[in-house]
N, C-alpha and C. Protein backbone atom coordinates (compact mmCIF):
# COMPACT_ATOMS: atom_id res chain seq x y z
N UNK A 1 -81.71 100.52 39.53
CA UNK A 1 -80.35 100.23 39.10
C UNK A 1 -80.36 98.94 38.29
N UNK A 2 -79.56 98.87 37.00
CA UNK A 2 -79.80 97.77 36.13
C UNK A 2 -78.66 97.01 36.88
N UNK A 3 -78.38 95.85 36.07
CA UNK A 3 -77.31 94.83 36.71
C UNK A 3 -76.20 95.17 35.95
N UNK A 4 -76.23 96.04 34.44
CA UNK A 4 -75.10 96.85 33.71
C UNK A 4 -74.41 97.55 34.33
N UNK A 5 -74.97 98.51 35.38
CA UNK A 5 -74.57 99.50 36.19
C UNK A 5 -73.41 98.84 37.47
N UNK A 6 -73.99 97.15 37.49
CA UNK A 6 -73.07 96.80 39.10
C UNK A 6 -72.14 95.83 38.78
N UNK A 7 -71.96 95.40 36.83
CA UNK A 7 -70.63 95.54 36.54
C UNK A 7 -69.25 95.86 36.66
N UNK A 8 -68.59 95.29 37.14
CA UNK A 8 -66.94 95.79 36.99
C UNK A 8 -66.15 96.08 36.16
N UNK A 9 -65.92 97.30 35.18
CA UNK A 9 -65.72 97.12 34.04
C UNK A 9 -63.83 96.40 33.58
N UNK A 10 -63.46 95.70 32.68
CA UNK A 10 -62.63 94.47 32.96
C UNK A 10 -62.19 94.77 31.64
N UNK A 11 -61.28 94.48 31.19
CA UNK A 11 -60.66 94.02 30.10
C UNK A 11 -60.08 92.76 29.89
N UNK A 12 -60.21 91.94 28.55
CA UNK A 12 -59.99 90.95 28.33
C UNK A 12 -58.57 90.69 27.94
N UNK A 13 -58.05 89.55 28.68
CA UNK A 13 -56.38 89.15 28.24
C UNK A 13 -56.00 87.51 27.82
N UNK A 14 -54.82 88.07 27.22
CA UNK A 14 -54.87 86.09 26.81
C UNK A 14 -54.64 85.56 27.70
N UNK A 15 -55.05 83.72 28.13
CA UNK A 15 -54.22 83.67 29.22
C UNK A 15 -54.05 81.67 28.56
N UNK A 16 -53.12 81.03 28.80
CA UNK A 16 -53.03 79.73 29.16
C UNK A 16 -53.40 79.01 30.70
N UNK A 17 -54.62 78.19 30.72
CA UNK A 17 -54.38 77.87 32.28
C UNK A 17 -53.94 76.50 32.22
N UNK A 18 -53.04 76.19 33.09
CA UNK A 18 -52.55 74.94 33.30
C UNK A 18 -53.26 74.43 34.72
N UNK A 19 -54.20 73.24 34.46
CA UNK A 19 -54.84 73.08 35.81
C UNK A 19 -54.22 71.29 36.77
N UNK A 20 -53.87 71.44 37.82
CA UNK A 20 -53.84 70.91 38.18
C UNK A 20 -53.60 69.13 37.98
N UNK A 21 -54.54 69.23 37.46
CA UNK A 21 -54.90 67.42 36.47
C UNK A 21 -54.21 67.12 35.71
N UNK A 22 -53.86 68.22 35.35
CA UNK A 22 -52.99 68.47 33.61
C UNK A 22 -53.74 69.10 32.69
N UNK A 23 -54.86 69.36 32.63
CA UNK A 23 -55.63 70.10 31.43
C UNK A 23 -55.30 71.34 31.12
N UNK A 24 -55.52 71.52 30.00
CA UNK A 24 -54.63 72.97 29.66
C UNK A 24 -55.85 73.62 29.20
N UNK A 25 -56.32 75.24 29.29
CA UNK A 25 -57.06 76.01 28.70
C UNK A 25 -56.35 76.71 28.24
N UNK A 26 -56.82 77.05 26.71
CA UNK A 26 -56.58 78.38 26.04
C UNK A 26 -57.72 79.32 25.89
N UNK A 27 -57.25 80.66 26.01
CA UNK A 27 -58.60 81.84 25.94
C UNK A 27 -58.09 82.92 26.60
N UNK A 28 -58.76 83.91 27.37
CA UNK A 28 -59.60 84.76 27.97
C UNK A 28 -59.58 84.95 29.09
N UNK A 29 -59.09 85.32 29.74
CA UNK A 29 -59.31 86.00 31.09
C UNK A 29 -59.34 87.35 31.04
N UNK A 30 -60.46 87.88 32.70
CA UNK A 30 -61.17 89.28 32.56
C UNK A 30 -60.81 89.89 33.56
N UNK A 31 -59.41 91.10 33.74
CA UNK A 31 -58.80 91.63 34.32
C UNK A 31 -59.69 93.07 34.70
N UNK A 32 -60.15 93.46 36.18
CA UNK A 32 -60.83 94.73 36.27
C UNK A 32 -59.67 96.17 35.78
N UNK A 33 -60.32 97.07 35.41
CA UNK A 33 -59.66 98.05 34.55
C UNK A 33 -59.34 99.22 35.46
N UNK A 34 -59.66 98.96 36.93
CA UNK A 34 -58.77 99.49 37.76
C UNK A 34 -58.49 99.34 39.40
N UNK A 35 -57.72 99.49 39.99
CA UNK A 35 -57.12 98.63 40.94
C UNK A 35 -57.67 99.76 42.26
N UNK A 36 -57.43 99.08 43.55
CA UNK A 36 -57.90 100.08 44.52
C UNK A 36 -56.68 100.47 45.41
N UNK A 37 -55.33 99.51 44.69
CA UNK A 37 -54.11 99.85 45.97
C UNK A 37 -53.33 101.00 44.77
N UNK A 38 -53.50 101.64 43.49
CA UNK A 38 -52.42 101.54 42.60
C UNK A 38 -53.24 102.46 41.75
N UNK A 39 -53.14 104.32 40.84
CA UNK A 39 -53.55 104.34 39.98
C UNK A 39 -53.69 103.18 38.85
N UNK A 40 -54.80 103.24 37.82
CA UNK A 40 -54.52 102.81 36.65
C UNK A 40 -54.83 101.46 36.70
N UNK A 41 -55.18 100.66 35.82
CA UNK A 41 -55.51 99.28 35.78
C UNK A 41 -54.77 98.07 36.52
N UNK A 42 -55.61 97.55 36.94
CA UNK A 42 -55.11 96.44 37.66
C UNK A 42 -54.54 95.22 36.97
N UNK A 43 -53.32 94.69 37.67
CA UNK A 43 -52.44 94.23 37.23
C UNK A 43 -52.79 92.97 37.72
N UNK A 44 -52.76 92.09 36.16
CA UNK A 44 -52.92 90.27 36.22
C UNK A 44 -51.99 89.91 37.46
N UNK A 45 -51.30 90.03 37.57
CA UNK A 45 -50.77 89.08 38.98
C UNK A 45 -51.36 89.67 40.26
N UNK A 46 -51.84 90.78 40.64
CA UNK A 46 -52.25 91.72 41.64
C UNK A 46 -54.35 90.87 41.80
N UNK A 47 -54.32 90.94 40.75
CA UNK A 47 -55.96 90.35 40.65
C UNK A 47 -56.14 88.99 40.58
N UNK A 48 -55.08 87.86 40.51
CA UNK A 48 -54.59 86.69 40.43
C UNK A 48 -55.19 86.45 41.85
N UNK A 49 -54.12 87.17 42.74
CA UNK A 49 -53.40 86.85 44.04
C UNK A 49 -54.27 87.58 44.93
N UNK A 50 -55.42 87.81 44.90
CA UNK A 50 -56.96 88.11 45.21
C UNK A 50 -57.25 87.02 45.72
N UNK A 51 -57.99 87.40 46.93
CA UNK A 51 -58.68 86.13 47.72
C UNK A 51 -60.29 85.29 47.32
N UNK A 52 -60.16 85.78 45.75
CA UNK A 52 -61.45 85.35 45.27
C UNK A 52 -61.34 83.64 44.85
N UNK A 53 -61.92 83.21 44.92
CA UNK A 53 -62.03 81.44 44.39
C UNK A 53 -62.16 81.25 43.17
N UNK A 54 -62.94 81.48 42.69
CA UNK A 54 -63.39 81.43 41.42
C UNK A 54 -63.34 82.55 40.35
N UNK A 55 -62.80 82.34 38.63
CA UNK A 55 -62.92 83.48 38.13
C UNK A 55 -63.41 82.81 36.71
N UNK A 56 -64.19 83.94 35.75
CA UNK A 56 -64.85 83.40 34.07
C UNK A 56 -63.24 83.54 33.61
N UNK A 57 -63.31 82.34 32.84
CA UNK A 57 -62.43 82.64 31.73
C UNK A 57 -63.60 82.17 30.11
N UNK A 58 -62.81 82.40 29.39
CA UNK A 58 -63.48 82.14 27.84
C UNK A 58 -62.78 81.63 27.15
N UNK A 59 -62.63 80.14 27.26
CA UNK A 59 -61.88 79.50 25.67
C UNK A 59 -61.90 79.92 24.70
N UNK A 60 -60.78 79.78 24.08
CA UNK A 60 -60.50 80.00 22.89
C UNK A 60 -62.17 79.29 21.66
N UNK A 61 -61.98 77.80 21.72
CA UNK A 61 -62.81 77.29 21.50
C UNK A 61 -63.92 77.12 21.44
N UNK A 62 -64.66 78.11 22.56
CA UNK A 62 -66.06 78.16 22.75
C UNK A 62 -66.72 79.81 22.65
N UNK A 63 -68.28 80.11 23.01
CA UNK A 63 -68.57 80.94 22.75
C UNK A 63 -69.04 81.05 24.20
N UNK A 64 -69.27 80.39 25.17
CA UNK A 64 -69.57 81.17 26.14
C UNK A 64 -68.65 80.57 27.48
N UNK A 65 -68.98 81.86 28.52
CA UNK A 65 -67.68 81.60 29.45
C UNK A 65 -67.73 80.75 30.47
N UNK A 66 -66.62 79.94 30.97
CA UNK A 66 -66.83 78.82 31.82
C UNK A 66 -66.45 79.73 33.09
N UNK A 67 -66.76 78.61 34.24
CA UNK A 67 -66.17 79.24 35.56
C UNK A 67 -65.20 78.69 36.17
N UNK A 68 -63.44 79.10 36.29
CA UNK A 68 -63.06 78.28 36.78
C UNK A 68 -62.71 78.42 38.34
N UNK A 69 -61.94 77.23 39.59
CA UNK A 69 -61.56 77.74 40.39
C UNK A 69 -59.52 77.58 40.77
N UNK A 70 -59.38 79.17 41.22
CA UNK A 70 -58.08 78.95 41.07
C UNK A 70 -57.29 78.23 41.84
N UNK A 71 -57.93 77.46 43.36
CA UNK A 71 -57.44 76.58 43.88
C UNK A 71 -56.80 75.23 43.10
N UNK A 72 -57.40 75.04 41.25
CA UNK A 72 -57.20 74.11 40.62
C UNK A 72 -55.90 74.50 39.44
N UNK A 73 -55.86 76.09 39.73
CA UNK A 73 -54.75 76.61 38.97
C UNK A 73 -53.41 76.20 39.11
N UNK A 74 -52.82 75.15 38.69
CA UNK A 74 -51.38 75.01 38.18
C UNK A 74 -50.01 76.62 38.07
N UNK A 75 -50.48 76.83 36.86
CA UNK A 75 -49.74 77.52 36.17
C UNK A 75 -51.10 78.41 35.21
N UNK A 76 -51.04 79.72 35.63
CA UNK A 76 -51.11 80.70 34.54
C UNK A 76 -50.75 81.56 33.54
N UNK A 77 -50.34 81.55 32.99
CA UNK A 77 -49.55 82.52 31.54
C UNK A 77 -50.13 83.18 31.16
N UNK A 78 -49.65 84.55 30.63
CA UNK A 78 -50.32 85.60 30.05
C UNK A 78 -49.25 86.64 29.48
N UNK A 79 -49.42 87.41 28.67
CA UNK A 79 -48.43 87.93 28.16
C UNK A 79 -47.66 89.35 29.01
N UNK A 80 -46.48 89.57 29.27
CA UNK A 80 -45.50 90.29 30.24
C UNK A 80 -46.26 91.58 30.08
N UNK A 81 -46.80 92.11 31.67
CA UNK A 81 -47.04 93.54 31.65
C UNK A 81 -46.09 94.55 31.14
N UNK A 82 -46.62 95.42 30.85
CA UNK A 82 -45.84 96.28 30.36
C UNK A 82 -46.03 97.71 30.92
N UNK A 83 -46.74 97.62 31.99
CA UNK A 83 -47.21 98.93 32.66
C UNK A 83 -45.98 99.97 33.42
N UNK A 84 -46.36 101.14 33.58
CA UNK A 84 -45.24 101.48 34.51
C UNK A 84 -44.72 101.49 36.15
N UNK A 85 -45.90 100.68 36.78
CA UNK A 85 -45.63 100.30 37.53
C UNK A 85 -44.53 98.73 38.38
N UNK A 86 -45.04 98.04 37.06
CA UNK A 86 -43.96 96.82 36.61
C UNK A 86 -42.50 96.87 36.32
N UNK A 87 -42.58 97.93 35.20
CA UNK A 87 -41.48 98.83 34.68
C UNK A 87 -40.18 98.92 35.69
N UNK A 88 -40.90 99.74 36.81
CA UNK A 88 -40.48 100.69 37.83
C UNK A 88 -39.87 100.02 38.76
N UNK A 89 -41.34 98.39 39.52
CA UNK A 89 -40.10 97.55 40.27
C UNK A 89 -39.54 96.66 39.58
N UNK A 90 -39.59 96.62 38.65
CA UNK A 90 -38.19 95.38 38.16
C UNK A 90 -37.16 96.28 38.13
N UNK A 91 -37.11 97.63 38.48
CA UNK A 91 -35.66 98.65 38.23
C UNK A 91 -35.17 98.60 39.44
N UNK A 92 -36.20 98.71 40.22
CA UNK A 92 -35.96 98.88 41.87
C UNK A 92 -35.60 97.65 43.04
N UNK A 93 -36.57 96.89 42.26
CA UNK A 93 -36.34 95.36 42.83
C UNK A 93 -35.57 94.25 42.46
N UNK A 94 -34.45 94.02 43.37
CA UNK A 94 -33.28 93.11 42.59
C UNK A 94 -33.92 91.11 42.24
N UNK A 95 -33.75 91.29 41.33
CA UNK A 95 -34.02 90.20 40.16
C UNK A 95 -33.27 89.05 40.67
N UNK A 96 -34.54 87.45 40.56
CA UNK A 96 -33.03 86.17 40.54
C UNK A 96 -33.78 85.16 39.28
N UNK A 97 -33.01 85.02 38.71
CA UNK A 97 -33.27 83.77 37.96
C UNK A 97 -33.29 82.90 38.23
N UNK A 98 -34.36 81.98 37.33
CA UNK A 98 -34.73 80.56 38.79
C UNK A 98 -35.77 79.75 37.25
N UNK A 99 -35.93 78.29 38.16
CA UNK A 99 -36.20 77.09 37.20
C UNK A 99 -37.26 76.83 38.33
N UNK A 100 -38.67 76.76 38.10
CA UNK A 100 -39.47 76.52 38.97
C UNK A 100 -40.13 75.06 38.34
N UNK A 101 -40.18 73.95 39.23
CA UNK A 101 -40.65 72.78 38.50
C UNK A 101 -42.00 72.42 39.45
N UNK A 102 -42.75 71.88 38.91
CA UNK A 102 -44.22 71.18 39.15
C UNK A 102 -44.15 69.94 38.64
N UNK A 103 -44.91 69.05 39.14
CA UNK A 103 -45.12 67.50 38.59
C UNK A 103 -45.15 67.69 37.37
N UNK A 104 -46.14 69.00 36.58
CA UNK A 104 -46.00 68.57 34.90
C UNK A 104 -45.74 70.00 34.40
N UNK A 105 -45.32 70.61 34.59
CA UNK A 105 -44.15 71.90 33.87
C UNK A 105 -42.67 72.35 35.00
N UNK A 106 -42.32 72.99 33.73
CA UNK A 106 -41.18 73.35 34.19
C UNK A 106 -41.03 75.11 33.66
N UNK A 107 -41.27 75.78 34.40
CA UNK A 107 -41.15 77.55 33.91
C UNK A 107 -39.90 77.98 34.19
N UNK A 108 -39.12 78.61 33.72
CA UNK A 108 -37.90 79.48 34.11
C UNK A 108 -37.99 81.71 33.47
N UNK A 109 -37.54 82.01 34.42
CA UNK A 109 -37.70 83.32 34.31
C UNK A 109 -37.16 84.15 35.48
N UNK A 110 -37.23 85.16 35.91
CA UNK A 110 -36.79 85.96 36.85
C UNK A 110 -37.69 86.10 38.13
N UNK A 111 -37.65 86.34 39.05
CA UNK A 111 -38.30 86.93 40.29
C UNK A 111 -38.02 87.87 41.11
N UNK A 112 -39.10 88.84 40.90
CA UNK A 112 -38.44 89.99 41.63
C UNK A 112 -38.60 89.78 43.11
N UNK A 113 -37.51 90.15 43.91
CA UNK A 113 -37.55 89.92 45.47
C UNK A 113 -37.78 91.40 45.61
N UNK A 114 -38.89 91.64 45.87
CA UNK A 114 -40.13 92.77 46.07
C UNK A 114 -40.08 92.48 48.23
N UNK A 115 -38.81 92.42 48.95
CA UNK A 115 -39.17 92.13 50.33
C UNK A 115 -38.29 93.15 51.21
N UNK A 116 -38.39 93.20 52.26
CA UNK A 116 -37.49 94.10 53.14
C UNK A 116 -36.17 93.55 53.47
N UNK A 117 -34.98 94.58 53.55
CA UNK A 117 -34.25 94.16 53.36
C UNK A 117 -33.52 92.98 54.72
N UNK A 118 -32.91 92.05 55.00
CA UNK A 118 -32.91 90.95 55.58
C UNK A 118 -34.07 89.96 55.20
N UNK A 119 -34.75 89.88 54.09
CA UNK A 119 -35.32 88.91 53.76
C UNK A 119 -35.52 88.87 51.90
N UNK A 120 -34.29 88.92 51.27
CA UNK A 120 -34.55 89.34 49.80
C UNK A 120 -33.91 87.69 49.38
N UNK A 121 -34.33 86.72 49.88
CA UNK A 121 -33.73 85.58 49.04
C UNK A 121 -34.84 85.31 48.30
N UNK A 122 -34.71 84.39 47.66
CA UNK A 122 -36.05 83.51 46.64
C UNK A 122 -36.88 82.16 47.80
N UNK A 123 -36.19 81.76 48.70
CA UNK A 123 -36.77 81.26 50.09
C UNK A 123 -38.10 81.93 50.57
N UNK A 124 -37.51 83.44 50.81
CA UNK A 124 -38.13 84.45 51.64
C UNK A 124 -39.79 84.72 50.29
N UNK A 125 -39.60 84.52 49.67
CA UNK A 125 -40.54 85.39 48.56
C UNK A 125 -41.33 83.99 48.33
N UNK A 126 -41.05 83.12 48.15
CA UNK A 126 -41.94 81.47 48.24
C UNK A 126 -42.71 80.83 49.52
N UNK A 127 -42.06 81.98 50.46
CA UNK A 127 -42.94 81.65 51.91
C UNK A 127 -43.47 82.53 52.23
N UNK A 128 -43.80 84.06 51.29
CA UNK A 128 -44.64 85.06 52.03
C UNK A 128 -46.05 84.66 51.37
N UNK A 129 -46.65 85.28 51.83
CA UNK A 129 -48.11 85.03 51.57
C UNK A 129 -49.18 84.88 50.44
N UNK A 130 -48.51 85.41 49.06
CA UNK A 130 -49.19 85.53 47.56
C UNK A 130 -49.37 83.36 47.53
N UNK A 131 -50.37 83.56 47.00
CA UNK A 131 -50.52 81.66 46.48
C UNK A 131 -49.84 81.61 45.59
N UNK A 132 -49.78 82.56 44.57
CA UNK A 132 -49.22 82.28 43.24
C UNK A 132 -47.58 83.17 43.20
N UNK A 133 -46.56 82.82 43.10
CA UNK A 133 -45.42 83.20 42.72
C UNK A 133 -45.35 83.93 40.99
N UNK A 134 -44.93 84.82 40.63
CA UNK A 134 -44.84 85.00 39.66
C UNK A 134 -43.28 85.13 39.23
N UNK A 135 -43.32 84.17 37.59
CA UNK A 135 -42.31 84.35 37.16
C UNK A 135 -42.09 84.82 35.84
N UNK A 136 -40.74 85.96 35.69
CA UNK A 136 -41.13 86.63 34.34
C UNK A 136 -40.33 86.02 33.29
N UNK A 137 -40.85 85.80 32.72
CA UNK A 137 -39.95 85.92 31.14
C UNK A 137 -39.95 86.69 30.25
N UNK A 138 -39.08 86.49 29.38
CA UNK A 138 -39.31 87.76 28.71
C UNK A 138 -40.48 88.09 27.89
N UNK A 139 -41.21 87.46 26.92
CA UNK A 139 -42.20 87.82 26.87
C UNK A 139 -43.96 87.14 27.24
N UNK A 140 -43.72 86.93 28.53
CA UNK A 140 -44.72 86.42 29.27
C UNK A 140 -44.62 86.10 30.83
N UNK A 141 -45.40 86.21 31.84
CA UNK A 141 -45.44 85.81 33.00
C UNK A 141 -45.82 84.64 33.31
N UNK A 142 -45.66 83.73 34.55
CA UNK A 142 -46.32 82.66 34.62
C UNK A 142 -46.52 82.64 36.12
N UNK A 143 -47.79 82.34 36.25
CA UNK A 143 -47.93 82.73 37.99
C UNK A 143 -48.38 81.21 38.52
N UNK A 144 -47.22 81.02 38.86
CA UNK A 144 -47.35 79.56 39.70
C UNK A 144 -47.84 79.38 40.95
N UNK A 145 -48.86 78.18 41.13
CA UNK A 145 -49.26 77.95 42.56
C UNK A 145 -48.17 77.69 43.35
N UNK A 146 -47.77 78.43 44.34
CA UNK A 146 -46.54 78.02 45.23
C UNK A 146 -46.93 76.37 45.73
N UNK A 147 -48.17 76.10 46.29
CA UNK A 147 -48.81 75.03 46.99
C UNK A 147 -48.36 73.58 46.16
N UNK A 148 -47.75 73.75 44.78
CA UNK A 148 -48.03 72.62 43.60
C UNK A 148 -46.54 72.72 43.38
N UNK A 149 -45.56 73.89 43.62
CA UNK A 149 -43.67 73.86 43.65
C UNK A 149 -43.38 72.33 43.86
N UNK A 150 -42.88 72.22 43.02
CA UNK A 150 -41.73 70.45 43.84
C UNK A 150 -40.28 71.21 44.22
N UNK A 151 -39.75 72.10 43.33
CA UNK A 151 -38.34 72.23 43.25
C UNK A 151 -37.90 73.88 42.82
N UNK A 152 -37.22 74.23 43.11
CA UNK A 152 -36.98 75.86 42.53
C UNK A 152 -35.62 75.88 43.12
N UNK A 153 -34.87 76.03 41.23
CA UNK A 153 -33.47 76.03 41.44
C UNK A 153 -33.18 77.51 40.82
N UNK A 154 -32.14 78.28 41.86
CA UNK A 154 -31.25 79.39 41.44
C UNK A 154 -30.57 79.80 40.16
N UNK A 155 -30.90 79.97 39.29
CA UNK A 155 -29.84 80.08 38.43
C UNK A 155 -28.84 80.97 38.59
N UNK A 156 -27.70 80.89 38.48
CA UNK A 156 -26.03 82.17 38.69
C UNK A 156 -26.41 83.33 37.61
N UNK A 157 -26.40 84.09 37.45
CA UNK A 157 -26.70 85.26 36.16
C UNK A 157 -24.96 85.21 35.73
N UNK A 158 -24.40 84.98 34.13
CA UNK A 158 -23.19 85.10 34.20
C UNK A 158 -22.65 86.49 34.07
């Protein structure tokens, strides 16, 4: 068996990482091309929120790939799935708009409260178990370390 063969085969996505320190990466991140809870490719926030430590990304800037770890992950960005499984719960799952702040960003976007019912606040969804919160915008996600939150304000939808 070659080491080609024990590959995961992945597709490449844009991503911004915002780390911790403040350093910002632009490039590359390598999403596996299919999931084991979900037909069909696995979804950047689903493979995010993986109990793995470490993942390659590829600067923009460079030619070969660094290793980073996501315990140092800030803020990740990448551009808004568009799959139909995404599709499906943002139809199903009632939406809150919200201003999520960190020592050095500030993201605003929606959150789906994806929880059972007696627990659908934005409280309830910042204390279940994912590290990273995801928030949508419209055309991009940003999956914030809950651990690095200072503040997360409600917005009213008018």
């Amino acid at each position: 068996m070659s080491l080609n063969e024990l590959r995961v085969p992945t597709h490449a996505t844009a991503a911004e990482v915002l780390c911790s320190d403040g350093r910002v990466f632009i490039g590359r991140i390598f999403v596996p091309e299919a999931s084991s809870h979900h037909s069909g490719p696995m979804r950047t926030d689903e493979w995010f929120n993986e109990g793995t430590c470490f993942f390659a990304f590829l600067p923009d800037d460079a030619k070969s790939i660094v290793i980073l770890n996501k315990e140092q992950v800030a803020v990740l960005t990448v551009p808004a799935a568009l799959d139909p499984i995404s599709i499906e719960q943002q139809v199903v799952a009632p939406q809150r708009r919200v201003v999520v702040e960190l020592s050095s960003r500030r993201v605003e976007g929606h959150v789906l409260i994806e929880m059972p019912l007696g627990h659908r606040r934005v409280l309830d969804v910042l204390n279940f178990g994912d590290p990273f919160l995801i928030v949508r915008a419209e055309d991009r996600w940003h999956l914030v370390r809950k651990s690095l939150i200072t503040r997360v304000v409600e917005i009213e939808e008018a």
